[in-house]
PDB file of N, CA and C in Angstrom:
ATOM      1  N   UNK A   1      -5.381 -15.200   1.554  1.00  0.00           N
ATOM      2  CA  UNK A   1      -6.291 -15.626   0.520  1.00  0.00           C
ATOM      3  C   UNK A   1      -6.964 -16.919   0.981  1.00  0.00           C
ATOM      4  N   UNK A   2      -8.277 -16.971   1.008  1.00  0.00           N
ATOM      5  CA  UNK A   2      -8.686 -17.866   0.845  1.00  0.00           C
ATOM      6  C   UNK A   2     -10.211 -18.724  -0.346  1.00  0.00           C
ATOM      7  N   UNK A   3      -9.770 -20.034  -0.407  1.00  0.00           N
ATOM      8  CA  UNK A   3     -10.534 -20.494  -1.541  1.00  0.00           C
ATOM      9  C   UNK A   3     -11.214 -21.572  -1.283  1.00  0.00           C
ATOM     10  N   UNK A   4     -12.149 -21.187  -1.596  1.00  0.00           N
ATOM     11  CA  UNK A   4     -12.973 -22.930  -1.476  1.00  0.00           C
ATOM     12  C   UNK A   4     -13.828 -23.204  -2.828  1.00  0.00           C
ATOM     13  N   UNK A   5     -13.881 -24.656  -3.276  1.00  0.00           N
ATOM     14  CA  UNK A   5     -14.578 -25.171  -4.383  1.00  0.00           C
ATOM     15  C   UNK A   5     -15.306 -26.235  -3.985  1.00  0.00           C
ATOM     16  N   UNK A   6     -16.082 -26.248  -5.011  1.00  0.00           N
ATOM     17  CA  UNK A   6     -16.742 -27.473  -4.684  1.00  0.00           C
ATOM     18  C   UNK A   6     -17.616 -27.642  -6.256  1.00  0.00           C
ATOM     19  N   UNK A   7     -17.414 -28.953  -6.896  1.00  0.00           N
ATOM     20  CA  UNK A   7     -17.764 -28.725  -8.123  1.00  0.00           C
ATOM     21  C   UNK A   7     -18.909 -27.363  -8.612  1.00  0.00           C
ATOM     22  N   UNK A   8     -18.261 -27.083  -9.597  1.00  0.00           N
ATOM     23  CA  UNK A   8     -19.671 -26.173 -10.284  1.00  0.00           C
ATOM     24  C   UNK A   8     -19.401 -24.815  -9.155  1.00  0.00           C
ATOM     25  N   UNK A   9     -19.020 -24.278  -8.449  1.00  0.00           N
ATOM     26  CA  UNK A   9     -18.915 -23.366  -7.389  1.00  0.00           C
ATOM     27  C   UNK A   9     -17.139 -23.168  -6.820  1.00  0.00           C
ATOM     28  N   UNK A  10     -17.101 -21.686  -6.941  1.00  0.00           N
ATOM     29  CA  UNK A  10     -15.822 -21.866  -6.655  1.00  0.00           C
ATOM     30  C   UNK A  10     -15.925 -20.102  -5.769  1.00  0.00           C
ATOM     31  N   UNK A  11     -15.526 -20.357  -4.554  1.00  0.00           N
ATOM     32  CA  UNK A  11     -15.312 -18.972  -3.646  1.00  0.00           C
ATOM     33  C   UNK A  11     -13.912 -18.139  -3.554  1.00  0.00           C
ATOM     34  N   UNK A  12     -13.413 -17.116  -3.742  1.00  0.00           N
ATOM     35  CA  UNK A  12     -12.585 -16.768  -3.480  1.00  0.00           C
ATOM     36  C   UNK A  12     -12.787 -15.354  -2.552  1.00  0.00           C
ATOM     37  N   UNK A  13     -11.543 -15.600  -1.366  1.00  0.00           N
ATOM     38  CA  UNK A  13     -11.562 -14.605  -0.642  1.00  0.00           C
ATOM     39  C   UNK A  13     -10.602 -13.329  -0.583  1.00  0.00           C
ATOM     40  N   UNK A  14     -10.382 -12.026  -1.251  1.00  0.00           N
ATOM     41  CA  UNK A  14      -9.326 -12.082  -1.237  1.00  0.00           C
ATOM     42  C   UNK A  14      -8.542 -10.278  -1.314  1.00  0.00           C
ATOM     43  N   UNK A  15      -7.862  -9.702  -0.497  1.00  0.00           N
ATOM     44  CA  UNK A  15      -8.021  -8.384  -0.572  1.00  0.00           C
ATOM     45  C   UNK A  15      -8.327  -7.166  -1.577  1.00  0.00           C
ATOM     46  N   UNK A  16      -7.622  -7.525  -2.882  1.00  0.00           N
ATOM     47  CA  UNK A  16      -8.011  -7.251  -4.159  1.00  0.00           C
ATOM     48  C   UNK A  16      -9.641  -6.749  -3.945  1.00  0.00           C
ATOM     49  N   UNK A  17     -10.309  -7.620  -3.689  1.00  0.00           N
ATOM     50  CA  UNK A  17     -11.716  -7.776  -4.283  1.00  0.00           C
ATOM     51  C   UNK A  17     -12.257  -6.572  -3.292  1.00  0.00           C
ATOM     52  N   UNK A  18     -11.480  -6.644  -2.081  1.00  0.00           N
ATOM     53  CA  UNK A  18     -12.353  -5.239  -1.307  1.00  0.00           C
ATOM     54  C   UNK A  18     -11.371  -3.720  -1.485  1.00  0.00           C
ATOM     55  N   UNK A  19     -10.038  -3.581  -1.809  1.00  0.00           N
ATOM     56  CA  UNK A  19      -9.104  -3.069  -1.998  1.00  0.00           C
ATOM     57  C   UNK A  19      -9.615  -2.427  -2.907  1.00  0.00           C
ATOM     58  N   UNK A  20      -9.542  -3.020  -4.467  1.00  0.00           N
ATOM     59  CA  UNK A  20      -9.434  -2.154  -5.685  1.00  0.00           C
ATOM     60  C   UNK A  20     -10.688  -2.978  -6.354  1.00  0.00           C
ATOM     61  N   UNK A  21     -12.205  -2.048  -6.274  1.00  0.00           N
ATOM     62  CA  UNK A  21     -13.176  -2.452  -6.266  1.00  0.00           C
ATOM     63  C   UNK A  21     -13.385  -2.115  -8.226  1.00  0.00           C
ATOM     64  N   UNK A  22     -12.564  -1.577  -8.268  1.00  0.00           N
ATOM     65  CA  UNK A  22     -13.024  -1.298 -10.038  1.00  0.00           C
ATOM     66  C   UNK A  22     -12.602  -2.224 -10.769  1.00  0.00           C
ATOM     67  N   UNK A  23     -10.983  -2.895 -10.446  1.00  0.00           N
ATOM     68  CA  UNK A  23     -10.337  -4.229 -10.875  1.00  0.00           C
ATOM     69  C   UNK A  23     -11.513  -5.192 -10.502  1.00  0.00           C
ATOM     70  N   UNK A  24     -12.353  -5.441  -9.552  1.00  0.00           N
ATOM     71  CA  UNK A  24     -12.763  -6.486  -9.487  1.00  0.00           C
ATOM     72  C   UNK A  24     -14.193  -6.609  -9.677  1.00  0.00           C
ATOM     73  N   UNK A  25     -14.798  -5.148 -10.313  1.00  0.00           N
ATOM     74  CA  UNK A  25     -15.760  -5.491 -11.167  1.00  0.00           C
ATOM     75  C   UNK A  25     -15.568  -5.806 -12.466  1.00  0.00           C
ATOM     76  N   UNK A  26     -14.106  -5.193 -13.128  1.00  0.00           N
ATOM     77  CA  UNK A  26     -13.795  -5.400 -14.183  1.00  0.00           C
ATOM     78  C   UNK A  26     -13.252  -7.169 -14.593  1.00  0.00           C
ATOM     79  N   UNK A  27     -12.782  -7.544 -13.413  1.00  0.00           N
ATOM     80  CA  UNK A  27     -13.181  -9.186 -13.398  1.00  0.00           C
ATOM     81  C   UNK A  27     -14.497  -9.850 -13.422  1.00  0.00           C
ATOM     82  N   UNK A  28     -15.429  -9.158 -12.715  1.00  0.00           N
ATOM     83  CA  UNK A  28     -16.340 -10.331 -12.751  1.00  0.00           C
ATOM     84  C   UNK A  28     -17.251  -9.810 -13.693  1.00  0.00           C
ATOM     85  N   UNK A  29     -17.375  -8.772 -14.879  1.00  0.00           N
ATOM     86  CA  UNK A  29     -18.009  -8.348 -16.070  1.00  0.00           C
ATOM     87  C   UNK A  29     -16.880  -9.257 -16.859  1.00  0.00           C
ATOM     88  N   UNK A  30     -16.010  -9.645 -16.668  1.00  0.00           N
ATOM     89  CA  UNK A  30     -14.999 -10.405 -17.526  1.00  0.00           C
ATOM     90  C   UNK A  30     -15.412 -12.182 -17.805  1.00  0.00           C
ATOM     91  N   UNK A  31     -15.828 -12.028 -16.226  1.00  0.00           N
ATOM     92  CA  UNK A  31     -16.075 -13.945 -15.853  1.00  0.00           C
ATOM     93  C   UNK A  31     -17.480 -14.322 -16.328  1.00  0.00           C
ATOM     94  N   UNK A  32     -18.099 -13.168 -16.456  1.00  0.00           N
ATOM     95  CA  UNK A  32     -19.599 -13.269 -16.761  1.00  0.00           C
ATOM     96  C   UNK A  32     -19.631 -13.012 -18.200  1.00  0.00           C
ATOM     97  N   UNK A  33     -18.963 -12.915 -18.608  1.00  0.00           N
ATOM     98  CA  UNK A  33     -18.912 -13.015 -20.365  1.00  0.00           C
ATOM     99  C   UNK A  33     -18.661 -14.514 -20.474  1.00  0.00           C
ATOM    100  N   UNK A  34     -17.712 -14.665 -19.966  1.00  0.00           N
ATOM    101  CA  UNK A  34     -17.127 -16.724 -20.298  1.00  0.00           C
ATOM    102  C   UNK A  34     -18.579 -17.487 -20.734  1.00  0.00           C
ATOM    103  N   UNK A  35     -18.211 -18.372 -21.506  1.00  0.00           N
ATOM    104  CA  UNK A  35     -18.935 -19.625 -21.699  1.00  0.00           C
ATOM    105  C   UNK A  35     -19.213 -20.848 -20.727  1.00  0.00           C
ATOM    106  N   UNK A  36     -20.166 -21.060 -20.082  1.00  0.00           N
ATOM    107  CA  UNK A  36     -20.315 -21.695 -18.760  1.00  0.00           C
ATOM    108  C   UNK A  36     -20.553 -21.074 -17.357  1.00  0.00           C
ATOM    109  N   UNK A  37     -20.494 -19.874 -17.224  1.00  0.00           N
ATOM    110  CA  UNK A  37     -20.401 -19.376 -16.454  1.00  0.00           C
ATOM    111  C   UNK A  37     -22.068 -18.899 -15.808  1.00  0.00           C
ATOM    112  N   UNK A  38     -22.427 -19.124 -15.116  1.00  0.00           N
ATOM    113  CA  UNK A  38     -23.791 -19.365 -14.544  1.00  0.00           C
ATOM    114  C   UNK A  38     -24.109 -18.277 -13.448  1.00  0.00           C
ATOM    115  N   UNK A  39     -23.002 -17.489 -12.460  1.00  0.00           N
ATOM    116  CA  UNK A  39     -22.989 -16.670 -11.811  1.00  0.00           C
ATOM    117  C   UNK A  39     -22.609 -15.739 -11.215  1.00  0.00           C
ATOM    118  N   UNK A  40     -22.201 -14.791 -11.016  1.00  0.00           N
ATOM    119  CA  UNK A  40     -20.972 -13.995 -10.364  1.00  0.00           C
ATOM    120  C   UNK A  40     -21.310 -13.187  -9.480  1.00  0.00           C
ATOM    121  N   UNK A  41     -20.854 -13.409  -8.426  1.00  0.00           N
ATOM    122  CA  UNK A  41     -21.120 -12.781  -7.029  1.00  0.00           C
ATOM    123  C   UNK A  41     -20.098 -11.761  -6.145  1.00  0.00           C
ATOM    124  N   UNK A  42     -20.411 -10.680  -6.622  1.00  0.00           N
ATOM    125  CA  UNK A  42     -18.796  -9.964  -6.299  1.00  0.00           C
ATOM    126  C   UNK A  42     -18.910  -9.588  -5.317  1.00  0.00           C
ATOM    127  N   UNK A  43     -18.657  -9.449  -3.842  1.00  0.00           N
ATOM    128  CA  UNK A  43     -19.076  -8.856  -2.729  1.00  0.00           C
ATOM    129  C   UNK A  43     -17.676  -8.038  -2.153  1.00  0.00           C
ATOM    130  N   UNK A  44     -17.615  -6.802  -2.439  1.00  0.00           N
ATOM    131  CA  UNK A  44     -16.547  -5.850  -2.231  1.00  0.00           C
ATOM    132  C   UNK A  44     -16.077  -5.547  -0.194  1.00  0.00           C
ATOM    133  N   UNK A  45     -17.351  -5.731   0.108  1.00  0.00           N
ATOM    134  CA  UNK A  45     -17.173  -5.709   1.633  1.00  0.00           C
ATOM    135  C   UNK A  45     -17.083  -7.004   2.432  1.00  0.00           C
ATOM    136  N   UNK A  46     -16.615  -7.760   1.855  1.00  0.00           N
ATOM    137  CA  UNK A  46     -16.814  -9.371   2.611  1.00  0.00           C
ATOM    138  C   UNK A  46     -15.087  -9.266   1.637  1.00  0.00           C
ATOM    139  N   UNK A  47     -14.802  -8.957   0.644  1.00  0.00           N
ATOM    140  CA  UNK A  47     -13.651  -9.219  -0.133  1.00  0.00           C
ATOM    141  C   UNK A  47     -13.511 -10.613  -0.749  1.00  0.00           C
ATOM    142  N   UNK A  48     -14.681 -10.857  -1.139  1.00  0.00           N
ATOM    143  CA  UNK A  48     -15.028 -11.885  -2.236  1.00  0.00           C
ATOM    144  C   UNK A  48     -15.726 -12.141  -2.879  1.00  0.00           C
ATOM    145  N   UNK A  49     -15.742 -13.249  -3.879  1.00  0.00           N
ATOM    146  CA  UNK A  49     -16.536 -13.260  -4.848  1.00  0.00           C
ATOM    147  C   UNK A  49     -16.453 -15.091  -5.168  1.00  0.00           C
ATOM    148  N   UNK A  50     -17.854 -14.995  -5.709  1.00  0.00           N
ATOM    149  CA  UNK A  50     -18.060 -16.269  -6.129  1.00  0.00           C
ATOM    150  C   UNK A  50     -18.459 -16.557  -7.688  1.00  0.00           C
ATOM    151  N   UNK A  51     -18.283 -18.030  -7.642  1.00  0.00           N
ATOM    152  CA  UNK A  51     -18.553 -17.824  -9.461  1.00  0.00           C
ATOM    153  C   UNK A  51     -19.122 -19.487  -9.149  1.00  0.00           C
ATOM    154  N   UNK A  52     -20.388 -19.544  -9.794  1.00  0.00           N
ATOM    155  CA  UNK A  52     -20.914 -20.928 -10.418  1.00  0.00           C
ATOM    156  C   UNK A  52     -20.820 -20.845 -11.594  1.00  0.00           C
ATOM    157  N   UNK A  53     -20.468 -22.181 -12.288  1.00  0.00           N
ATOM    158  CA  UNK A  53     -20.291 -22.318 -13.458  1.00  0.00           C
ATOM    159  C   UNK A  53     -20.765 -23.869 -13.868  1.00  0.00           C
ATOM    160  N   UNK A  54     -20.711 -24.183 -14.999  1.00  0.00           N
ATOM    161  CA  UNK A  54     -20.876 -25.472 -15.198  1.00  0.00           C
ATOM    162  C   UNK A  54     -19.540 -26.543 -15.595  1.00  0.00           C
ATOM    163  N   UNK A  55     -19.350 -27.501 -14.811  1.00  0.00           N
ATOM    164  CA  UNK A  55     -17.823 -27.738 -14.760  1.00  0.00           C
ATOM    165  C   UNK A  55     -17.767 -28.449 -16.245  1.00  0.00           C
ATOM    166  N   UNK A  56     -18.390 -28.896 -17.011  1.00  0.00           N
ATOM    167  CA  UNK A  56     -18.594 -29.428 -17.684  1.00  0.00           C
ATOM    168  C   UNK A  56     -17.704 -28.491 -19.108  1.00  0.00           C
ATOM    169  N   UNK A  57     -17.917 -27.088 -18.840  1.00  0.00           N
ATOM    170  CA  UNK A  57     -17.309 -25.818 -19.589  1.00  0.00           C
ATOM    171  C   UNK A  57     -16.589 -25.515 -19.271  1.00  0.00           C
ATOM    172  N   UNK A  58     -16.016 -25.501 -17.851  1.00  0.00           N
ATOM    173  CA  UNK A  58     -15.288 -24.703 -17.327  1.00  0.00           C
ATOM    174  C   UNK A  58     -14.506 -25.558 -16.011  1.00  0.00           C
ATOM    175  N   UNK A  59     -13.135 -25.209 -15.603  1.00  0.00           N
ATOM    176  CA  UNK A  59     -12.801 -25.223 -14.353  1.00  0.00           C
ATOM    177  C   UNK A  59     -12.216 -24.627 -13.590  1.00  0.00           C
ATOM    178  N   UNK A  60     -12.328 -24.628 -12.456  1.00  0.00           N
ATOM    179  CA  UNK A  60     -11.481 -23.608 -11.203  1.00  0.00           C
ATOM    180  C   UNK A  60     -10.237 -23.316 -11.935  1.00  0.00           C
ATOM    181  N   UNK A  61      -9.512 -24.138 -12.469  1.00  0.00           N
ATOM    182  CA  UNK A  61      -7.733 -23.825 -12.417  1.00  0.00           C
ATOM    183  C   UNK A  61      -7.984 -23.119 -13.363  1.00  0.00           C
ATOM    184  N   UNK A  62      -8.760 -22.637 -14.534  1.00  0.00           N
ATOM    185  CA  UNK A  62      -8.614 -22.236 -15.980  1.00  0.00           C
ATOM    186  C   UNK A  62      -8.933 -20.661 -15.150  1.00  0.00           C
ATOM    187  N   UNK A  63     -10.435 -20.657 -13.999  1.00  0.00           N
ATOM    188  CA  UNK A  63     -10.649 -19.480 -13.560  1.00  0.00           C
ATOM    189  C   UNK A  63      -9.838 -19.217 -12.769  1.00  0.00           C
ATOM    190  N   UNK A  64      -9.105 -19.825 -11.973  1.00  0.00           N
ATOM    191  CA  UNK A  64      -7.815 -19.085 -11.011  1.00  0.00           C
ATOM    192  C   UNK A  64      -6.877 -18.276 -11.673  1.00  0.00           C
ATOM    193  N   UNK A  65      -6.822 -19.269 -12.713  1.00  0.00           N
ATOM    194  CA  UNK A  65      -5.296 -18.391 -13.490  1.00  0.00           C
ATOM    195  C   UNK A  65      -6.095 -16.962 -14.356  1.00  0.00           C
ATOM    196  N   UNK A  66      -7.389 -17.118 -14.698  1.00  0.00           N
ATOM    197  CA  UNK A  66      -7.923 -15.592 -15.758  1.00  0.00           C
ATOM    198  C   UNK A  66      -7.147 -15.144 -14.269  1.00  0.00           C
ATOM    199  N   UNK A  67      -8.003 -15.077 -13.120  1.00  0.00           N
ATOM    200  CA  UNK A  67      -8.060 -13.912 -12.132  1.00  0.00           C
ATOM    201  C   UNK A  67      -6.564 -14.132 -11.801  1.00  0.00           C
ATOM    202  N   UNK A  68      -5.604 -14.154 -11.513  1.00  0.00           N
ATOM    203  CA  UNK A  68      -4.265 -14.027 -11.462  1.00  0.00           C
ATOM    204  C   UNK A  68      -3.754 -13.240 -12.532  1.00  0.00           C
ATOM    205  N   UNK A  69      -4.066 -13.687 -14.109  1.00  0.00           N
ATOM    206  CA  UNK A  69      -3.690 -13.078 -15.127  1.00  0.00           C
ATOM    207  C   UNK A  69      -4.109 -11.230 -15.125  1.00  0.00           C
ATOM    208  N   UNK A  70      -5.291 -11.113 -14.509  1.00  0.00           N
ATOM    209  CA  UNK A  70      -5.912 -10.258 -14.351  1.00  0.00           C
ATOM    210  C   UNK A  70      -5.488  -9.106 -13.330  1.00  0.00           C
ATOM    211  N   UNK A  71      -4.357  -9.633 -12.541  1.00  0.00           N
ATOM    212  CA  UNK A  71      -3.907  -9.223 -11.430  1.00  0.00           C
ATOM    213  C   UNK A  71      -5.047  -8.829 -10.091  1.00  0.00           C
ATOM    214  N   UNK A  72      -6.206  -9.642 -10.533  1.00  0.00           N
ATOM    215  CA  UNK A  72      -6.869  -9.613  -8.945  1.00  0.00           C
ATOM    216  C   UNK A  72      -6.386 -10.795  -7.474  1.00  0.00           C
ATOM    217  N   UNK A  73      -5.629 -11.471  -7.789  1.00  0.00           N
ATOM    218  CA  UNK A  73      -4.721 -12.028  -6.704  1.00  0.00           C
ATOM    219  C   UNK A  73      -3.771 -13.149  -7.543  1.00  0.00           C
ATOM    220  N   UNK A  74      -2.495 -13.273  -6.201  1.00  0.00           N
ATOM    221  CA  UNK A  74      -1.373 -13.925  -6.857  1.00  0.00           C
ATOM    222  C   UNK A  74      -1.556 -14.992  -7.579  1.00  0.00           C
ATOM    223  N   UNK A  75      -0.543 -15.686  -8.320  1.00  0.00           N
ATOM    224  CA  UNK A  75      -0.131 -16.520  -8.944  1.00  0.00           C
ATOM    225  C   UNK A  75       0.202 -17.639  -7.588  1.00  0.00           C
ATOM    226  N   UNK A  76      -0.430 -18.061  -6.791  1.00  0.00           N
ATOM    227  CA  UNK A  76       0.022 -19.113  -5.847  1.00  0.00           C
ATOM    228  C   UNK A  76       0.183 -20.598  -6.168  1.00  0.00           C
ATOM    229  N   UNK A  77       1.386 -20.965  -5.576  1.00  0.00           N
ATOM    230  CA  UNK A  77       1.746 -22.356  -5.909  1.00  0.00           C
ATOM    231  C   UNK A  77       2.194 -23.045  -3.971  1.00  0.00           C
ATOM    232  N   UNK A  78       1.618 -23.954  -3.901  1.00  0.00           N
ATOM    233  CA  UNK A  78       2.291 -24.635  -2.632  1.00  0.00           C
ATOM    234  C   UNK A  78       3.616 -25.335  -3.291  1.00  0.00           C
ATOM    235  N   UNK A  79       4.641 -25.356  -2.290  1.00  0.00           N
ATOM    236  CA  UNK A  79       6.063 -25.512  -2.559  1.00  0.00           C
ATOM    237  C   UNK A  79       5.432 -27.077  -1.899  1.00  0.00           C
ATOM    238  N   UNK A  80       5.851 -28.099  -2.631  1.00  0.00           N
ATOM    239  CA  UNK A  80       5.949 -29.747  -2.472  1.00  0.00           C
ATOM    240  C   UNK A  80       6.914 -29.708  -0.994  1.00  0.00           C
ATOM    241  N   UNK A  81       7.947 -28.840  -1.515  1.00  0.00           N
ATOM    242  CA  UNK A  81       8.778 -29.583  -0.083  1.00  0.00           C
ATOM    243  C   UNK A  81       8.739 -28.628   1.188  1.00  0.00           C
ATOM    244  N   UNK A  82       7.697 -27.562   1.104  1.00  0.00           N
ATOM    245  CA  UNK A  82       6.944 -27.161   2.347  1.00  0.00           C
ATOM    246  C   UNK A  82       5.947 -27.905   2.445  1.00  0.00           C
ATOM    247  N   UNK A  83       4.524 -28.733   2.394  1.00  0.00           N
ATOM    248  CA  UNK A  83       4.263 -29.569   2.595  1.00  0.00           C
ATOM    249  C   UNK A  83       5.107 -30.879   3.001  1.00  0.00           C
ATOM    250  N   UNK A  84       5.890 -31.295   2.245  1.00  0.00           N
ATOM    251  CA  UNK A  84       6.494 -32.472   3.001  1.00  0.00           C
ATOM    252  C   UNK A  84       7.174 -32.132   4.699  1.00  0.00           C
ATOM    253  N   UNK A  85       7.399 -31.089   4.251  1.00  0.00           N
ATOM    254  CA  UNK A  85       8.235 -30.711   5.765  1.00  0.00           C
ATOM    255  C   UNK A  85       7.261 -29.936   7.059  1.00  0.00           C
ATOM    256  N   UNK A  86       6.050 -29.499   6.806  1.00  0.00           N
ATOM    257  CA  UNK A  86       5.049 -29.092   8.113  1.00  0.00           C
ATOM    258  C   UNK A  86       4.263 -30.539   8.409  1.00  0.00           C
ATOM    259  N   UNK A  87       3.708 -31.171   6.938  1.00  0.00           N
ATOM    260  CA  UNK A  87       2.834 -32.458   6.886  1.00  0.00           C
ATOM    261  C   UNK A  87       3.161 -33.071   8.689  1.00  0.00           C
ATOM    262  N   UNK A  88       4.615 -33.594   8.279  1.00  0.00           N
ATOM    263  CA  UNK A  88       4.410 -34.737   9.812  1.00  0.00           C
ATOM    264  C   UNK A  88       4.367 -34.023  10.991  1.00  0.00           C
ATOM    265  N   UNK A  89       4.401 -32.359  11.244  1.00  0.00           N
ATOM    266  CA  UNK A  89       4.669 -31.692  12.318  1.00  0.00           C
ATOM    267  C   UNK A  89       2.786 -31.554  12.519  1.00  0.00           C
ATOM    268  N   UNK A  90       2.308 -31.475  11.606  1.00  0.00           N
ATOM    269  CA  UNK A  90       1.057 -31.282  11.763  1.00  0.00           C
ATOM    270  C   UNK A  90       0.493 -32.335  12.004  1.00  0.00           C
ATOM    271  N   UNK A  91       0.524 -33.649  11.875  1.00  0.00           N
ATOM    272  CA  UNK A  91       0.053 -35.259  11.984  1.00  0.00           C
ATOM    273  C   UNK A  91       0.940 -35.082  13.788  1.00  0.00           C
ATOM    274  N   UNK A  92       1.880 -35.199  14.317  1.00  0.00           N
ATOM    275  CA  UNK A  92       1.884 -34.865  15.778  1.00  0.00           C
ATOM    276  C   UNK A  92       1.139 -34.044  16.562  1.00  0.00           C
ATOM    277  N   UNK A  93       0.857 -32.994  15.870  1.00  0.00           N
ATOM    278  CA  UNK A  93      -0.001 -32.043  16.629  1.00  0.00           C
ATOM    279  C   UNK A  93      -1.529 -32.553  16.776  1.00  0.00           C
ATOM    280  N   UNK A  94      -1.724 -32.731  15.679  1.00  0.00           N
ATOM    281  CA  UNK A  94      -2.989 -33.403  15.633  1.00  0.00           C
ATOM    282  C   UNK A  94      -3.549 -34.713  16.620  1.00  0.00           C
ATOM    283  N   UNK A  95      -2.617 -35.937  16.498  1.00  0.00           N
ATOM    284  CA  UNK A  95      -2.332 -36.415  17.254  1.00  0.00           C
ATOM    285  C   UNK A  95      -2.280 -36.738  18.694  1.00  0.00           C
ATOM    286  N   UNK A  96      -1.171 -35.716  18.918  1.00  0.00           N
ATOM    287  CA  UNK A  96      -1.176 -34.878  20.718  1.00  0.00           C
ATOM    288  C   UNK A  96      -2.712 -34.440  20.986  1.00  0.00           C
ATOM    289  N   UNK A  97      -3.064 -33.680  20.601  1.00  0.00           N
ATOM    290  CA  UNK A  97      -4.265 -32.765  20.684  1.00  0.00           C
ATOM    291  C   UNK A  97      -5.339 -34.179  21.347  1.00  0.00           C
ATOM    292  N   UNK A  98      -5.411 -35.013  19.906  1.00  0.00           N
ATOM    293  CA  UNK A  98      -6.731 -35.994  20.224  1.00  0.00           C
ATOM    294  C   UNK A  98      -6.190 -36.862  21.721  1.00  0.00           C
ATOM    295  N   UNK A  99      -5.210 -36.952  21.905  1.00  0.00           N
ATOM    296  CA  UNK A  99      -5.000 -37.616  22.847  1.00  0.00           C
ATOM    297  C   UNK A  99      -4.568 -36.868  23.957  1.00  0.00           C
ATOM    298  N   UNK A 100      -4.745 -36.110  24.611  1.00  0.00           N
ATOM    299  CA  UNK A 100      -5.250 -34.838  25.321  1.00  0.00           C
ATOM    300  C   UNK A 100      -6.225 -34.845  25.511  1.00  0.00           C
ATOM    301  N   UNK A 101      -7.359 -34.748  24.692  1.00  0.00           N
ATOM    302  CA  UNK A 101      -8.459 -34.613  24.589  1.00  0.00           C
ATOM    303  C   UNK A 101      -9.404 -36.324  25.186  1.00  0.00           C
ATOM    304  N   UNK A 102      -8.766 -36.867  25.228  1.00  0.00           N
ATOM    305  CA  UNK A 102      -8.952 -38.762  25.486  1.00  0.00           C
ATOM    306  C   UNK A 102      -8.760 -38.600  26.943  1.00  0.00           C
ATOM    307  N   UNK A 103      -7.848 -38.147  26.785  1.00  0.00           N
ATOM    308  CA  UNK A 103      -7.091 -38.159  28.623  1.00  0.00           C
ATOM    309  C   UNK A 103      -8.162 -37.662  29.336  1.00  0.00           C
ATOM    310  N   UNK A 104      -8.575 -36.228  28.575  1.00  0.00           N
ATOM    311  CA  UNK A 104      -9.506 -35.668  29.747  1.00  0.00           C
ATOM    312  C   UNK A 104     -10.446 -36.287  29.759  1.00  0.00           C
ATOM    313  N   UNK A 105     -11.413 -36.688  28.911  1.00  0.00           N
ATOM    314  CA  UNK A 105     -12.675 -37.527  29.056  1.00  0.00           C
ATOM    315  C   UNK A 105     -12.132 -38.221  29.572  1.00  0.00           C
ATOM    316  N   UNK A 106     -11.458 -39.034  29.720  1.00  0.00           N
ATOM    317  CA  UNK A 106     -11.307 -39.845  30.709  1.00  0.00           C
ATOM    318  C   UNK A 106     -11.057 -39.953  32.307  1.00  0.00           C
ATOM    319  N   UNK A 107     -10.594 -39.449  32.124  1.00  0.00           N
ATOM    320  CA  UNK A 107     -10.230 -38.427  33.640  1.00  0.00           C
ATOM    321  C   UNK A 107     -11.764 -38.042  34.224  1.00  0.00           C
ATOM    322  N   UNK A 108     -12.833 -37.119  33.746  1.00  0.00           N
ATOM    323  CA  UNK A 108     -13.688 -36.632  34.067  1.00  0.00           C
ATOM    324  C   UNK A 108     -14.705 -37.755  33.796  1.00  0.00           C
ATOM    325  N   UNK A 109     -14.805 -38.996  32.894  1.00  0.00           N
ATOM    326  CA  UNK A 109     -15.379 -40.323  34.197  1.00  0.00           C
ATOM    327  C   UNK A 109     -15.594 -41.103  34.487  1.00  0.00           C
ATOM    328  N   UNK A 110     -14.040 -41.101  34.909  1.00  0.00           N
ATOM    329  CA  UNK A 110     -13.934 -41.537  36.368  1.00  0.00           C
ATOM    330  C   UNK A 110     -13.872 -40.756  37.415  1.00  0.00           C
ATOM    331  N   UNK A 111     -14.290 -39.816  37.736  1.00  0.00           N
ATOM    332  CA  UNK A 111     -14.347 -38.361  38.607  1.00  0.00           C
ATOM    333  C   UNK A 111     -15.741 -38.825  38.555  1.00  0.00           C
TER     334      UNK A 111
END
């Protein structure tokens, strides 16, 4: 699954939406009834859909959970103490990487 927002605009990517194409018109004839709701973009072969809205009426978490409730994708929660525990493995990697990446420019000139 993937999601991206950005006020007023919210993308979701997600098998549902190309899977079981009748559930997920029956969502977005659902989202397009709401109050605030400004757009709905269901794209069955990309397996997503978008929704503008006006945040002012509406927000992502209120629309995540309809479409969860709806059973067009899970109920997802990040576990706090999986983040705490990849977080610093990922700040090394990151890390390593840029300085790798230093080395070689550097390397190449003075070459």
């Amino acid at each position: 699954m993937y999601i991206h927002q950005v006020p007023g605009r919210l993308r979701i990517s997600h098998g549902t939406f190309r899977c079981d194409p009748v559930k997920a018109e029956a969502l977005a004839s659902r989202l397009r009834d709401l109050e605030g709701i400004r757009l709905v973009a269901l794209n069955p072969k990309a397996g997503s859909i978008t929704i503008h809205f006006d945040p002012k009426v509406q927000d992502s978490k209120r629309l995540l959970s309809l479409m969860a409730e709806n059973g067009c994708m899970p109920a997802t929660r990040r576990s706090p103490a999986l983040t705490a525990q990849f977080a610093p493995l990922f700040g090394k990697a990151l890390v390593g990487a840029l300085a790798q990446r230093t080395a070689q420019t550097l390397v190449t000139a003075i070459l």
